[in-house]
C-alpha atoms as a PDB file:
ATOM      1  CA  UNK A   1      77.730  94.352 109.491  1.00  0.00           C
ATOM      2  CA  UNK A   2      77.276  92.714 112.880  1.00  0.00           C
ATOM      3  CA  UNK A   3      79.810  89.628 111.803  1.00  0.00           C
ATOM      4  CA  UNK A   4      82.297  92.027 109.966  1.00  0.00           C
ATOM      5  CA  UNK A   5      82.704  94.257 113.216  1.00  0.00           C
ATOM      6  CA  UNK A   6      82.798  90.436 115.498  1.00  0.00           C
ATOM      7  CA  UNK A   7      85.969  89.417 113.104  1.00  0.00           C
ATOM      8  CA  UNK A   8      87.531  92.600 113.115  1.00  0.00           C
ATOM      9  CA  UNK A   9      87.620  93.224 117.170  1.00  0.00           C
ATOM     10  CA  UNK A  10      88.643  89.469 117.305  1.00  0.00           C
ATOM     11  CA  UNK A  11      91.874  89.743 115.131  1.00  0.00           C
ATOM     12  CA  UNK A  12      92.448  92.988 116.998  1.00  0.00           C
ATOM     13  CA  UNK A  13      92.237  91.565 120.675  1.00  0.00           C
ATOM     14  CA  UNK A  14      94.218  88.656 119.223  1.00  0.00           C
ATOM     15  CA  UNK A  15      97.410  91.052 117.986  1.00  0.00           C
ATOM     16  CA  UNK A  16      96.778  93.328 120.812  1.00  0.00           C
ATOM     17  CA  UNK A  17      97.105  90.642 123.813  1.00  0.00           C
ATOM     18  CA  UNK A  18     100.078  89.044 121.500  1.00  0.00           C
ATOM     19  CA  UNK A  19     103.253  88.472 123.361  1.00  0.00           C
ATOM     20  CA  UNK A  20     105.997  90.818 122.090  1.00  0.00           C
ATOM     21  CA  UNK A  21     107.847  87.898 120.344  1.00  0.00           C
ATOM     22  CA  UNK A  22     104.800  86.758 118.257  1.00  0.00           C
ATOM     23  CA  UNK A  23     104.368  90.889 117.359  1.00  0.00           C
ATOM     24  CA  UNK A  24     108.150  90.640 116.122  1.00  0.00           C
ATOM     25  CA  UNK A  25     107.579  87.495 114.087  1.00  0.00           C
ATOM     26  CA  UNK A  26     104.680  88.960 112.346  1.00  0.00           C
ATOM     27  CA  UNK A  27     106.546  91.788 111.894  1.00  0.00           C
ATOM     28  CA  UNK A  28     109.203  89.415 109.832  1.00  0.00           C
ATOM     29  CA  UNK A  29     106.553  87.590 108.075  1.00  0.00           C
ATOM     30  CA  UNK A  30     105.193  91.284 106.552  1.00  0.00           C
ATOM     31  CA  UNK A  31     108.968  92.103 105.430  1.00  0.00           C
ATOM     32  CA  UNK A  32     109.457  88.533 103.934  1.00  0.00           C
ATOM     33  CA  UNK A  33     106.114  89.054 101.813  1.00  0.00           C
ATOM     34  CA  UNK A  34     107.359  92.211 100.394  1.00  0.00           C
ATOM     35  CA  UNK A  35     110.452  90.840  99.438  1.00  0.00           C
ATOM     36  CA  UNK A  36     109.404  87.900  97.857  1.00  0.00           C
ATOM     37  CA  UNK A  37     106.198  89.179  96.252  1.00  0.00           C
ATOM     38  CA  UNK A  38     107.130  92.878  95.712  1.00  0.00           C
ATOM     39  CA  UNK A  39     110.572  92.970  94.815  1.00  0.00           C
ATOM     40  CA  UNK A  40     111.683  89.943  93.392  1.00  0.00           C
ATOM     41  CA  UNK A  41     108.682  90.953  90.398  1.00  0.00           C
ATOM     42  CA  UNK A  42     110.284  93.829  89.559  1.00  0.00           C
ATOM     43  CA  UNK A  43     113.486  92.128  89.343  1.00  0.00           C
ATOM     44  CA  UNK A  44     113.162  88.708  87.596  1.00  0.00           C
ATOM     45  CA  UNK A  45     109.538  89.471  85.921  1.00  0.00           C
ATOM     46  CA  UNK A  46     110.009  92.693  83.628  1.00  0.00           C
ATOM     47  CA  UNK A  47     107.072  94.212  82.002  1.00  0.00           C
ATOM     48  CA  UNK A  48     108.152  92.449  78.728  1.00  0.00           C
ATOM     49  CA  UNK A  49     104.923  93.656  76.476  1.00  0.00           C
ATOM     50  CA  UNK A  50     105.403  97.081  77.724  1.00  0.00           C
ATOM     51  CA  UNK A  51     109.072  97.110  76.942  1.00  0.00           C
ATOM     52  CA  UNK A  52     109.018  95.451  73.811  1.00  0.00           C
ATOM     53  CA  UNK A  53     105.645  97.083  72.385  1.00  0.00           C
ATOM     54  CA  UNK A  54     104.820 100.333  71.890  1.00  0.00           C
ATOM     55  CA  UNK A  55     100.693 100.687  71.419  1.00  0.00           C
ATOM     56  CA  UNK A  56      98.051  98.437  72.898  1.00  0.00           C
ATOM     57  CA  UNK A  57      96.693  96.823  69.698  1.00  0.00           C
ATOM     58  CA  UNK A  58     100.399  95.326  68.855  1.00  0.00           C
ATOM     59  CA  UNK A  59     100.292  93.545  72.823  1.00  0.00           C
ATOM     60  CA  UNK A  60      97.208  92.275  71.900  1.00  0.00           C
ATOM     61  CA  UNK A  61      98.231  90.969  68.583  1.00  0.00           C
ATOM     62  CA  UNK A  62     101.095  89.388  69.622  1.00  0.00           C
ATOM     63  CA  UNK A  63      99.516  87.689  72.626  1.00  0.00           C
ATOM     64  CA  UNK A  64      96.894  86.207  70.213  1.00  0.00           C
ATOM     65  CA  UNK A  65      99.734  85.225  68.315  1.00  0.00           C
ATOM     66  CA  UNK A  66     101.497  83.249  70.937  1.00  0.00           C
ATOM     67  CA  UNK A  67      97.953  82.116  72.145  1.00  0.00           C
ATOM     68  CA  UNK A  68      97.522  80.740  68.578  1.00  0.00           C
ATOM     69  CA  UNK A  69     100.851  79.250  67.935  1.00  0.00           C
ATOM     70  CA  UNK A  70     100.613  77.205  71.665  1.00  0.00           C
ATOM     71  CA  UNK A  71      97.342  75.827  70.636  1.00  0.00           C
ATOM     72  CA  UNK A  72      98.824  74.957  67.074  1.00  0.00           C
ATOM     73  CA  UNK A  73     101.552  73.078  68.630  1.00  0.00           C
ATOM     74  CA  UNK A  74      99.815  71.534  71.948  1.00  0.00           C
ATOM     75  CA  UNK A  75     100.757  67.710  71.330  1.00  0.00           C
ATOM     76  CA  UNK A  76      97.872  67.086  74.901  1.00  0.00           C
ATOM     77  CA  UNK A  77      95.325  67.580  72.605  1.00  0.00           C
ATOM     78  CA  UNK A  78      93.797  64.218  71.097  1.00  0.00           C
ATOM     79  CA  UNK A  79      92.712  64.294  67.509  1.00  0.00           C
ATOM     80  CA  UNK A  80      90.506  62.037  65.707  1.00  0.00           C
END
């Protein structure tokens, strides 16, 4: 517990002594993460199994499906 309480209060000196202007630019790295990592899923990644399913057994059947049909058609693959 010793090391997890040594790298906590060093972090926390570190953003405490911070000059204002490093404060701010963490403060815009933060916002820029939930953007891009938060909000942009929700927008360009829908839930499509949810959406397009209604019960958990047919999303599992169709992602063994496509599982199946990827494997059937994977041209990496050498055969002898």
């Amino acid at each position: 517990m010793n090391v997890f309480k040594r790298v906590f209060r060093f972090y926390y000196e570190g953003f405490r002594d911070m000059p204002r202007w490093g404060r701010q630019m963490w403060l815009i790295i933060l916002v820029k993460g939930f953007v891009v990592f938060i909000l942009v899923k929700f927008i360009f990644f829908p839930n499509h199994l949810k959406k397009n399913f209604d019960t958990d057994q047919q999303r599992s059947e169709y992602v063994i499906d496509q599982l199946i049909k990827t494997s059937q058609n994977d041209t990496t693959t050498v055969k002898h």
